[in-house]
PDB file of N, CA and C in Angstrom:
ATOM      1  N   UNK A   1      54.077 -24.196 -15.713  1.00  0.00           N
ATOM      2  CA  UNK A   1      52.792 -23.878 -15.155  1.00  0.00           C
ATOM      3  C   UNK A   1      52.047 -23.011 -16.164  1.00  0.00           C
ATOM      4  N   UNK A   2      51.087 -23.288 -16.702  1.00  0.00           N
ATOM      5  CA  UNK A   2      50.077 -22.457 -17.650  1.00  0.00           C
ATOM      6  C   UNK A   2      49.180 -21.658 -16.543  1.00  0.00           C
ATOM      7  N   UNK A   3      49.106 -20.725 -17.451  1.00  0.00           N
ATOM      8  CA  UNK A   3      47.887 -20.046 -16.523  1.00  0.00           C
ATOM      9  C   UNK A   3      46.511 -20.101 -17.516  1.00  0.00           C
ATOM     10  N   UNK A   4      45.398 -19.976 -17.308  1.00  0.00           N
ATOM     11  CA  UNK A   4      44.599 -20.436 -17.730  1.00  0.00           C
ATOM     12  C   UNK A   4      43.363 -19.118 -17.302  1.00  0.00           C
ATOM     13  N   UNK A   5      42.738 -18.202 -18.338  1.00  0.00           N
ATOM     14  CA  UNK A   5      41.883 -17.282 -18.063  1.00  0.00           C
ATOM     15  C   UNK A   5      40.308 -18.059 -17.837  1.00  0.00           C
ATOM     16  N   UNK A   6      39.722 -17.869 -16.534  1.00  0.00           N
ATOM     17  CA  UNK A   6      38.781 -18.052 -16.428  1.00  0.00           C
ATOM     18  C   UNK A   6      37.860 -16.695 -16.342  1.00  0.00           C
ATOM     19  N   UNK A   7      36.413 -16.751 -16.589  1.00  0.00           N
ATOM     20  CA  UNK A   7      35.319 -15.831 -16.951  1.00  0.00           C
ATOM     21  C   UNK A   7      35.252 -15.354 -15.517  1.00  0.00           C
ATOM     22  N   UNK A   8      35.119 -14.137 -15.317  1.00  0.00           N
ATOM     23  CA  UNK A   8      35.238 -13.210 -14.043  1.00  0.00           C
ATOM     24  C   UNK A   8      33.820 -13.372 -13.453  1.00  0.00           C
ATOM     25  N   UNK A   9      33.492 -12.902 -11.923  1.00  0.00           N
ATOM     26  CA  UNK A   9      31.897 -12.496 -11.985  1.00  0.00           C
ATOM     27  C   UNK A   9      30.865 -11.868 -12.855  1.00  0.00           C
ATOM     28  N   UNK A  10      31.815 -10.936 -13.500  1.00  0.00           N
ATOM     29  CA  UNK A  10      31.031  -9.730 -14.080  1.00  0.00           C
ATOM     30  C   UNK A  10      30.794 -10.529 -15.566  1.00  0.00           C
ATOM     31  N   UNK A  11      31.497 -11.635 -16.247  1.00  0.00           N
ATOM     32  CA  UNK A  11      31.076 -11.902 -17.637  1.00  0.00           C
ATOM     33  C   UNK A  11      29.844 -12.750 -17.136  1.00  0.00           C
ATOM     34  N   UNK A  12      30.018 -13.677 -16.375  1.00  0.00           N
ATOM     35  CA  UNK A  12      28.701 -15.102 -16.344  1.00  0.00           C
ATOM     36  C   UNK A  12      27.522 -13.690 -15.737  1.00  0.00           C
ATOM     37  N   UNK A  13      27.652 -12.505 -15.025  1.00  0.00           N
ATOM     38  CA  UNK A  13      26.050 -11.715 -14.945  1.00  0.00           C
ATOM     39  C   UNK A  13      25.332 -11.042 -16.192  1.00  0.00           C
ATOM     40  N   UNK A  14      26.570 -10.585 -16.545  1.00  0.00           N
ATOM     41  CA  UNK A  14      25.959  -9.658 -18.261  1.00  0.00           C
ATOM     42  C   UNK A  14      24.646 -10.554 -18.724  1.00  0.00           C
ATOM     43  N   UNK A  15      25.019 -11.411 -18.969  1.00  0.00           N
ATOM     44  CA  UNK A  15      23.546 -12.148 -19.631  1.00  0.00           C
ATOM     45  C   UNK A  15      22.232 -11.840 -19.012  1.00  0.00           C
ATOM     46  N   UNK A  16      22.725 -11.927 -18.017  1.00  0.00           N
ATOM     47  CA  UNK A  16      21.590 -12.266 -16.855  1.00  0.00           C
ATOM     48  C   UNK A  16      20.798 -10.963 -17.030  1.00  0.00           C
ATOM     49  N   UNK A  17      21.860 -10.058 -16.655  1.00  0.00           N
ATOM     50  CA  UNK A  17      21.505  -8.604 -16.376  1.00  0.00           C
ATOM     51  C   UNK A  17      20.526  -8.368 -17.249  1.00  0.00           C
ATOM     52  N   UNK A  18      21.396  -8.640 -18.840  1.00  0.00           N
ATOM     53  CA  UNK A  18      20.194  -8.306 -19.784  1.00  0.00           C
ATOM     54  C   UNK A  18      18.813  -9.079 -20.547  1.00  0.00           C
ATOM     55  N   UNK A  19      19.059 -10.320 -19.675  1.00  0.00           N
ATOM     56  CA  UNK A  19      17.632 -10.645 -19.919  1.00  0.00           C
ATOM     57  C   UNK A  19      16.914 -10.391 -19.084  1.00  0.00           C
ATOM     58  N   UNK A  20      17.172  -9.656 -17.790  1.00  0.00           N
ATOM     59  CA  UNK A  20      16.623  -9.190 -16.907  1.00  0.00           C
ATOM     60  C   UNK A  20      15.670  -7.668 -16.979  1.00  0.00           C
ATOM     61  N   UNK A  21      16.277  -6.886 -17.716  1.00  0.00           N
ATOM     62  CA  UNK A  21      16.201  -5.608 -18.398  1.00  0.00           C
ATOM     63  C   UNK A  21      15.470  -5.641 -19.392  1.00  0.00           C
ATOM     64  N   UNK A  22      15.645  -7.282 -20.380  1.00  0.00           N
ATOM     65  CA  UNK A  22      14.615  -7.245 -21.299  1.00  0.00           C
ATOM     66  C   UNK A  22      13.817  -7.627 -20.785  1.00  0.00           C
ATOM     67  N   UNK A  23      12.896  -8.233 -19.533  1.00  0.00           N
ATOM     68  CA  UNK A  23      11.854  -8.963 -19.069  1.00  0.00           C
ATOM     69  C   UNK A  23      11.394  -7.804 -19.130  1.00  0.00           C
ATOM     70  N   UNK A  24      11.834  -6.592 -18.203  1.00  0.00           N
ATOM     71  CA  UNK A  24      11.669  -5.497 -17.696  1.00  0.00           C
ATOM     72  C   UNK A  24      10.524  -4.230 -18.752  1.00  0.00           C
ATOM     73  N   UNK A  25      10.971  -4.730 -19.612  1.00  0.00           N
ATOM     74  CA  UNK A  25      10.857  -3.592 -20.958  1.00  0.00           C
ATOM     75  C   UNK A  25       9.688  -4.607 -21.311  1.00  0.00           C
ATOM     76  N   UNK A  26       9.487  -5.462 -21.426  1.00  0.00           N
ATOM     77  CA  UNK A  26       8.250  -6.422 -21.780  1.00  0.00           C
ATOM     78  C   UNK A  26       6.986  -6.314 -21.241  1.00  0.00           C
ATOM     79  N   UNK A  27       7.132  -5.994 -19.497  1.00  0.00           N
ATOM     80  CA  UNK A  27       6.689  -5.788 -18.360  1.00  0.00           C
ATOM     81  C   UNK A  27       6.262  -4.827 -18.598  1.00  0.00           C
ATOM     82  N   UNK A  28       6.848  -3.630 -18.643  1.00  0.00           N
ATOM     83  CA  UNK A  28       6.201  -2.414 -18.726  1.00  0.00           C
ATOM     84  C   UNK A  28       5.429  -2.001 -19.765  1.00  0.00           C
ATOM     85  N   UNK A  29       5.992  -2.832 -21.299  1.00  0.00           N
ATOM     86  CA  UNK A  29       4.786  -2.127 -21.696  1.00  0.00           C
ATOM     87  C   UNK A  29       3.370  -3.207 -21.654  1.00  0.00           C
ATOM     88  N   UNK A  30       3.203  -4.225 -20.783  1.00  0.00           N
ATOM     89  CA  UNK A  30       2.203  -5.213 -21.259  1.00  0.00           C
ATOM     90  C   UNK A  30       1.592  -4.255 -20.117  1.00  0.00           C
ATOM     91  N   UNK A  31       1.982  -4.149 -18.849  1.00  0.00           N
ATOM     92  CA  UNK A  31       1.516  -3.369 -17.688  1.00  0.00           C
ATOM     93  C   UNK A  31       0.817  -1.930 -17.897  1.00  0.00           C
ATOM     94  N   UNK A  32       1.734  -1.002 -18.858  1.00  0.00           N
ATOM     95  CA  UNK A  32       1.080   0.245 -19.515  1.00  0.00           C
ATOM     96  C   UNK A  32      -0.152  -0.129 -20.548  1.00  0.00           C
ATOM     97  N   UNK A  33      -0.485  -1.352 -21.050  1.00  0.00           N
ATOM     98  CA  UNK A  33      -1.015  -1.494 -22.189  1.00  0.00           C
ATOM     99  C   UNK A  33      -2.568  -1.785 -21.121  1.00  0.00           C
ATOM    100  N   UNK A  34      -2.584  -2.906 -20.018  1.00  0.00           N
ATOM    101  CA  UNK A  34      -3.206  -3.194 -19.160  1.00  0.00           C
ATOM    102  C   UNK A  34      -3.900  -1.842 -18.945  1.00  0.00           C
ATOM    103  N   UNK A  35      -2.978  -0.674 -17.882  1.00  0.00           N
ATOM    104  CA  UNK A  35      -3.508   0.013 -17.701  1.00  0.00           C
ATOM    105  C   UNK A  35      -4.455   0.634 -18.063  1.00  0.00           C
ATOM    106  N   UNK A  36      -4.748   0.820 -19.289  1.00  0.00           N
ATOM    107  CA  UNK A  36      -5.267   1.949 -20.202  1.00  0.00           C
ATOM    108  C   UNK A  36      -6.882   1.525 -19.787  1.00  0.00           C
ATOM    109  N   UNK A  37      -6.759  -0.058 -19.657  1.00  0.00           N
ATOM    110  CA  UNK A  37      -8.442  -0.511 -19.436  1.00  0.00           C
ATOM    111  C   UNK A  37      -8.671  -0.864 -18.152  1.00  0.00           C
ATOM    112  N   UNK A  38      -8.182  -0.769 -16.722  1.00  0.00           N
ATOM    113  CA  UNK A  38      -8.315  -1.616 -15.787  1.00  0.00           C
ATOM    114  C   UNK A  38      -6.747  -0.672 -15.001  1.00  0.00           C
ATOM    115  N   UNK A  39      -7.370  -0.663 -13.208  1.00  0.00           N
ATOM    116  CA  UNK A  39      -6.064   0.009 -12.471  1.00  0.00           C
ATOM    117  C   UNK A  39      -5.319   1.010 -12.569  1.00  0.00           C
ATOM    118  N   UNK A  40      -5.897   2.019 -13.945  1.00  0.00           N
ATOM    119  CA  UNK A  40      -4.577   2.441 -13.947  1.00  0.00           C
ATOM    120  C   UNK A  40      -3.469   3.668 -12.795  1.00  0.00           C
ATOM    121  N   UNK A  41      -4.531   3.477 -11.741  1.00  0.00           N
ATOM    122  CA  UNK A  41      -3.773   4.568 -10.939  1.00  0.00           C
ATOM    123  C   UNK A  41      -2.533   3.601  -9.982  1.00  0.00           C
ATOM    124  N   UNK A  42      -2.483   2.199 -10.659  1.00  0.00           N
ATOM    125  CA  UNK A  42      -1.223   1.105 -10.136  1.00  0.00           C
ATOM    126  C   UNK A  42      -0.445   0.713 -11.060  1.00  0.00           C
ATOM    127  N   UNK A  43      -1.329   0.415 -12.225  1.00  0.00           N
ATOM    128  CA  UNK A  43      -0.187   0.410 -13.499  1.00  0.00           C
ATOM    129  C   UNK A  43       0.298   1.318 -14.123  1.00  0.00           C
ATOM    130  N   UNK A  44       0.004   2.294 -14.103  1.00  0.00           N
ATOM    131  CA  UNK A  44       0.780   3.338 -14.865  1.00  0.00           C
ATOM    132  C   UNK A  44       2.076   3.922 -14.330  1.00  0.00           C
ATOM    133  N   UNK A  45       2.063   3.754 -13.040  1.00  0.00           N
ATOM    134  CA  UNK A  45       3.657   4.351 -12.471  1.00  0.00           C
ATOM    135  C   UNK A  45       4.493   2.715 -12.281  1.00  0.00           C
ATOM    136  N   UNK A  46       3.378   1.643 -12.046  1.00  0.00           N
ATOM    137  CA  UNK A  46       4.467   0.578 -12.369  1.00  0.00           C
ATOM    138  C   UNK A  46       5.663   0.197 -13.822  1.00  0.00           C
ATOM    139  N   UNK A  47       4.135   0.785 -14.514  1.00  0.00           N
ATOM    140  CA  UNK A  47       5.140   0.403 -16.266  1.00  0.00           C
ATOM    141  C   UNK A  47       5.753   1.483 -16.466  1.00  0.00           C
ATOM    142  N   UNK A  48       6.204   3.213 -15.771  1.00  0.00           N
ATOM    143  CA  UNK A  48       7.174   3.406 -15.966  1.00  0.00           C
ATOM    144  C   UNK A  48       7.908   3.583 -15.390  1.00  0.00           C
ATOM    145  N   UNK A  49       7.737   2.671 -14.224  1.00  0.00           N
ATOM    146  CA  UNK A  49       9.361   2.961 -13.027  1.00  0.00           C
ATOM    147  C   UNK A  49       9.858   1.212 -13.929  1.00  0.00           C
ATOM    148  N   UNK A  50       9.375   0.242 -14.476  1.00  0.00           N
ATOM    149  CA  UNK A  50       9.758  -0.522 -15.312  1.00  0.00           C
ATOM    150  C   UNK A  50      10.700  -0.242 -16.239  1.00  0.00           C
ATOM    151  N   UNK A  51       9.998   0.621 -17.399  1.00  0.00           N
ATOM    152  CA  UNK A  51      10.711   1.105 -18.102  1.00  0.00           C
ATOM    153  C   UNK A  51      11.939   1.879 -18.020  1.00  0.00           C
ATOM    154  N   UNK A  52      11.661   2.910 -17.032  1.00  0.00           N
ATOM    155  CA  UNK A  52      13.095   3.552 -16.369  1.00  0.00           C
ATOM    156  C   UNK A  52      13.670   2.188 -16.163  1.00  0.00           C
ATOM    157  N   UNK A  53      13.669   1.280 -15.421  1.00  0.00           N
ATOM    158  CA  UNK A  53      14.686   0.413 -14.915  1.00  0.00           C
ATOM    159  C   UNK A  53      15.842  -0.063 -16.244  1.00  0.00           C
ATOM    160  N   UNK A  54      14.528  -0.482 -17.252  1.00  0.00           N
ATOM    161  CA  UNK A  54      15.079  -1.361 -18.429  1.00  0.00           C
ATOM    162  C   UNK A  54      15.844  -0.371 -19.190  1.00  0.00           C
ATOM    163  N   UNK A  55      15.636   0.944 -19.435  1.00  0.00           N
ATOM    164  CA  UNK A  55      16.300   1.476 -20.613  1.00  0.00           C
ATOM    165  C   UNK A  55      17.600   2.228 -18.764  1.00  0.00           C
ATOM    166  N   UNK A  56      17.178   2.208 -17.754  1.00  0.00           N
ATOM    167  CA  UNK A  56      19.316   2.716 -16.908  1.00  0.00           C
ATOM    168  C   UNK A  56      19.586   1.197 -17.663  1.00  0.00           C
ATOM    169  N   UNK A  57      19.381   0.010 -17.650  1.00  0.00           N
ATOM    170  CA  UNK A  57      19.931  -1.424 -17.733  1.00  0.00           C
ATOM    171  C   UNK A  57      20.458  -1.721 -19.048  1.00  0.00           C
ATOM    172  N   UNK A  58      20.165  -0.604 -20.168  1.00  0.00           N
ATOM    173  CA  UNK A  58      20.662  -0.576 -21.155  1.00  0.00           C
ATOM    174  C   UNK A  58      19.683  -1.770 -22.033  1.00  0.00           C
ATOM    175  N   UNK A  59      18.533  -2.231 -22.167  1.00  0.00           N
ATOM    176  CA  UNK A  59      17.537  -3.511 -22.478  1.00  0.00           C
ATOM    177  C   UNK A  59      18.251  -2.984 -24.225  1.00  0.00           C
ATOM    178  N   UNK A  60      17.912  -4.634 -24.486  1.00  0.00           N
ATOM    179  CA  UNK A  60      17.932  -4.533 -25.849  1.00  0.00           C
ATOM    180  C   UNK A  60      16.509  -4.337 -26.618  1.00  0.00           C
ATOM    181  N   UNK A  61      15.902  -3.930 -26.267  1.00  0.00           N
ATOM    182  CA  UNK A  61      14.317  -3.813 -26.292  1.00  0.00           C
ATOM    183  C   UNK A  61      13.804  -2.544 -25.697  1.00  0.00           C
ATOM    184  N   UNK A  62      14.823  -1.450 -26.339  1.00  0.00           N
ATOM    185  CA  UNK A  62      14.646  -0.112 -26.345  1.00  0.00           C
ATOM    186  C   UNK A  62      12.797   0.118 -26.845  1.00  0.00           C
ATOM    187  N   UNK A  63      12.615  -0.356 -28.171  1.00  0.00           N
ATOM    188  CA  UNK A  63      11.098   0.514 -28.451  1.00  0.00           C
ATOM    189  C   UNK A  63      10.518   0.086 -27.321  1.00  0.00           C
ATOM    190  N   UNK A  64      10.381  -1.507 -27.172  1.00  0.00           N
ATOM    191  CA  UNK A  64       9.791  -1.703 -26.000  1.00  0.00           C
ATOM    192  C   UNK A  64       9.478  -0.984 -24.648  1.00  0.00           C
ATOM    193  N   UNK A  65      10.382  -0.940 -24.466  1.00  0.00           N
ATOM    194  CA  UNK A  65      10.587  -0.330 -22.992  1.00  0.00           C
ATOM    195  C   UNK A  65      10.192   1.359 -23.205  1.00  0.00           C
ATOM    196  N   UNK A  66      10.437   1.882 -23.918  1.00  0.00           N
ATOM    197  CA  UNK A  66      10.075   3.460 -24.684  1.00  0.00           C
ATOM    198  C   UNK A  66       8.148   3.144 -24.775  1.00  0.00           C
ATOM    199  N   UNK A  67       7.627   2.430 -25.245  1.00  0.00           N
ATOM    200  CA  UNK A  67       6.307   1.987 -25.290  1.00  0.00           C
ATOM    201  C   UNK A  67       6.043   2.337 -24.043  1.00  0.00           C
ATOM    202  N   UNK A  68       6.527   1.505 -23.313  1.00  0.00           N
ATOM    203  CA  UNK A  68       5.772   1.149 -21.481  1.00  0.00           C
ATOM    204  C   UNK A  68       5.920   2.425 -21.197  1.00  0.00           C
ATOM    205  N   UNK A  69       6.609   3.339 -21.096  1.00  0.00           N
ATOM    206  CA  UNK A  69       7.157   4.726 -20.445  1.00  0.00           C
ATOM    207  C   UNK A  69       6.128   5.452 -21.185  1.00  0.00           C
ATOM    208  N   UNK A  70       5.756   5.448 -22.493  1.00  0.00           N
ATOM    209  CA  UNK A  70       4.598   6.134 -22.913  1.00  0.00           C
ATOM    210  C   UNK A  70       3.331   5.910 -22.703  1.00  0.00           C
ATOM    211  N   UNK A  71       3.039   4.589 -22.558  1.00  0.00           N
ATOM    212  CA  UNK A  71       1.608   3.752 -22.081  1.00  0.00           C
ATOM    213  C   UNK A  71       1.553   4.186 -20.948  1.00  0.00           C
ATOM    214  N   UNK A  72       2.527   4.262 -19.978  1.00  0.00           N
ATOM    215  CA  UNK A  72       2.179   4.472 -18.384  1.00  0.00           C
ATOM    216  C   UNK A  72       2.176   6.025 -18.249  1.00  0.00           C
ATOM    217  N   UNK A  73       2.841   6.699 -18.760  1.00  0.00           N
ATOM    218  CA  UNK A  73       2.219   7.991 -18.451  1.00  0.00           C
ATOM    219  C   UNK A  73       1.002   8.412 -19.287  1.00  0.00           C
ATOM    220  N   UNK A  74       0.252   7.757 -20.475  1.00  0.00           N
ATOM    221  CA  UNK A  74      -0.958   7.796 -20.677  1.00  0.00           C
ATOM    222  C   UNK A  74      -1.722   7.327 -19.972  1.00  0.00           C
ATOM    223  N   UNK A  75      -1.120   6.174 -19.036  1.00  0.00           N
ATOM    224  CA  UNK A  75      -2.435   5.945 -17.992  1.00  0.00           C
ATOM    225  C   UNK A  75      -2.568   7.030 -17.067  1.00  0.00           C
ATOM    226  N   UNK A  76      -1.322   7.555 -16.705  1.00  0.00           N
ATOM    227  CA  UNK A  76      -1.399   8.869 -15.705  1.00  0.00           C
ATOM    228  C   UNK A  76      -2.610   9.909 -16.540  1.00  0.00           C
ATOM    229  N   UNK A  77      -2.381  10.082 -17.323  1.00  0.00           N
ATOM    230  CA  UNK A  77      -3.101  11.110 -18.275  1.00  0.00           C
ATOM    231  C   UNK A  77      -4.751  10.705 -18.017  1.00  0.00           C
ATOM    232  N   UNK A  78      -5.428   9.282 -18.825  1.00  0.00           N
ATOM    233  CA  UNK A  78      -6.473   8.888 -18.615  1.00  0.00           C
ATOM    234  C   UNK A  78      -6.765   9.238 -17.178  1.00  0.00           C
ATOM    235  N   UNK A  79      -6.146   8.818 -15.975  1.00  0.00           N
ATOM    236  CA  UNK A  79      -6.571   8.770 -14.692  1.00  0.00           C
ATOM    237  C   UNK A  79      -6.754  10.274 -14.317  1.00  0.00           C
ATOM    238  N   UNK A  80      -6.006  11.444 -15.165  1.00  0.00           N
ATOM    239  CA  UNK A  80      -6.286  12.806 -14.594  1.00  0.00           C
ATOM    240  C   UNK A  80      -7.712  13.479 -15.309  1.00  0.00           C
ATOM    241  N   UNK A  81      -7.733  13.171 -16.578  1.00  0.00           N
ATOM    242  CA  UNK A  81      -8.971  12.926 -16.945  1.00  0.00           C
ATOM    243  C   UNK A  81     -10.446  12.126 -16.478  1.00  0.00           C
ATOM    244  N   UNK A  82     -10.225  11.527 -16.247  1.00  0.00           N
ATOM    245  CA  UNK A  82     -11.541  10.637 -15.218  1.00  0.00           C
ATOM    246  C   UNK A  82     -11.805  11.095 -13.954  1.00  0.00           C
ATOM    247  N   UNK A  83     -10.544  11.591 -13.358  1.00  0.00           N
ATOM    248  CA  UNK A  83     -10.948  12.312 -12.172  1.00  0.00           C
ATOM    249  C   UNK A  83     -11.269  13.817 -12.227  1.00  0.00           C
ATOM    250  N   UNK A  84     -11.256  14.294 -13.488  1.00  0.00           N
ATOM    251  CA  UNK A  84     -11.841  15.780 -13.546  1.00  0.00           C
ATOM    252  C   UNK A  84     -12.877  15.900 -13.981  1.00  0.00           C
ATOM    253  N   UNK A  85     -13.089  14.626 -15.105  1.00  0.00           N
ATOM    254  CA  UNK A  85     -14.347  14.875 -15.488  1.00  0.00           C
ATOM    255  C   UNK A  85     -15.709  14.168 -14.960  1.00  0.00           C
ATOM    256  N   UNK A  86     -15.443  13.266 -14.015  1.00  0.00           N
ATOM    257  CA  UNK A  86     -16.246  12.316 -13.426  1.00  0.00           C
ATOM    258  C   UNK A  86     -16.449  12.487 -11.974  1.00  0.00           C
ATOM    259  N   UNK A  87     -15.207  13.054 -11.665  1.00  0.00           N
ATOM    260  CA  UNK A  87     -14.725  13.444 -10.396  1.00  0.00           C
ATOM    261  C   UNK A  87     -14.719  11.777  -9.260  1.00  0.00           C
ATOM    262  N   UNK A  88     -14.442  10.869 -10.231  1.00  0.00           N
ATOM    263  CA  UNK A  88     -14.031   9.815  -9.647  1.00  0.00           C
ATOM    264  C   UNK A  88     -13.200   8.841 -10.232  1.00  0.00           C
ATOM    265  N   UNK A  89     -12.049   8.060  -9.852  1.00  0.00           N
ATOM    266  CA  UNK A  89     -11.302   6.780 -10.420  1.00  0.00           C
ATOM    267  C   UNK A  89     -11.618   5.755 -11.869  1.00  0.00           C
ATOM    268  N   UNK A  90     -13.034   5.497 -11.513  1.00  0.00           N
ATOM    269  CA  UNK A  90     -13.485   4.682 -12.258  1.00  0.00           C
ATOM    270  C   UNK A  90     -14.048   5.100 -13.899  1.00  0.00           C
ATOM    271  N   UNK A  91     -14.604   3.862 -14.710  1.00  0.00           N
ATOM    272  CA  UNK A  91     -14.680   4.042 -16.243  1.00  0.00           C
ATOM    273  C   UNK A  91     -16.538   4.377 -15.767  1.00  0.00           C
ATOM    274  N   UNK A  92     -17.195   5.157 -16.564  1.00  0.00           N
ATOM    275  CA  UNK A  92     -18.213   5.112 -16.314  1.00  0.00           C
ATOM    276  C   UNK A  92     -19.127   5.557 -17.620  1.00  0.00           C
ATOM    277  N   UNK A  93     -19.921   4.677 -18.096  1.00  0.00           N
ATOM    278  CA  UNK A  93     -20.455   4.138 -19.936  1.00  0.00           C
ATOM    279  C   UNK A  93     -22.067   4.848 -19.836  1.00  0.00           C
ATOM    280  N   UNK A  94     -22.416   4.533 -18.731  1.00  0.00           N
ATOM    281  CA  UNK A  94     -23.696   4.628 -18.324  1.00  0.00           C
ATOM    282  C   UNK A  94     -24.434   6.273 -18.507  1.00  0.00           C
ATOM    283  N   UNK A  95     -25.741   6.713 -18.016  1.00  0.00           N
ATOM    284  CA  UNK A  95     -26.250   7.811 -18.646  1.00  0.00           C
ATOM    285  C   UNK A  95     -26.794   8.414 -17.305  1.00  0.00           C
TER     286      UNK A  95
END
């Protein structure tokens, strides 16, 4: 009788996991990058509860994901700025 090693649950997810983590890190920073012009009082905590996700998940797309975590708390930043100095949400060009 041979015994014969087959791949456990945990080898066929690894992949998964980490292309999952890399979507993640992609996500956040296209989402932080978004922000900066448009939403950002929705994208900016999205792209970095993203980024948190991707870099606990270990992403192979560390700068990436390091990007989004910086883009999204610059959107936090822009949005505290607009609301102090405008004393409202929005972009405003006008005179």
């Amino acid at each position: 009788m041979a015994l014969t090693s087959t791949p456990g649950p945990r080898a066929s997810r690894a992949p998964r996991a980490s292309r999952e983590a890399d979507g993640l890190a992609v996500a956040s920073f296209v989402l932080g990058l978004l922000g900066l012009l448009v939403m950002n009082i929705l994208l900016g905590p999205a792209a970095i509860v993203m980024a948190s996700l991707a870099l606990a998940r270990s992403t192979a797309r560390r700068g990436r994901a390091l990007l989004g975590l910086a883009l999204g708390v610059a959107d936090l930043v822009v949005l505290a700025v607009l609301v102090t100095v405008n004393g409202t949400v929005s972009w405003s060009f006008g005179g």
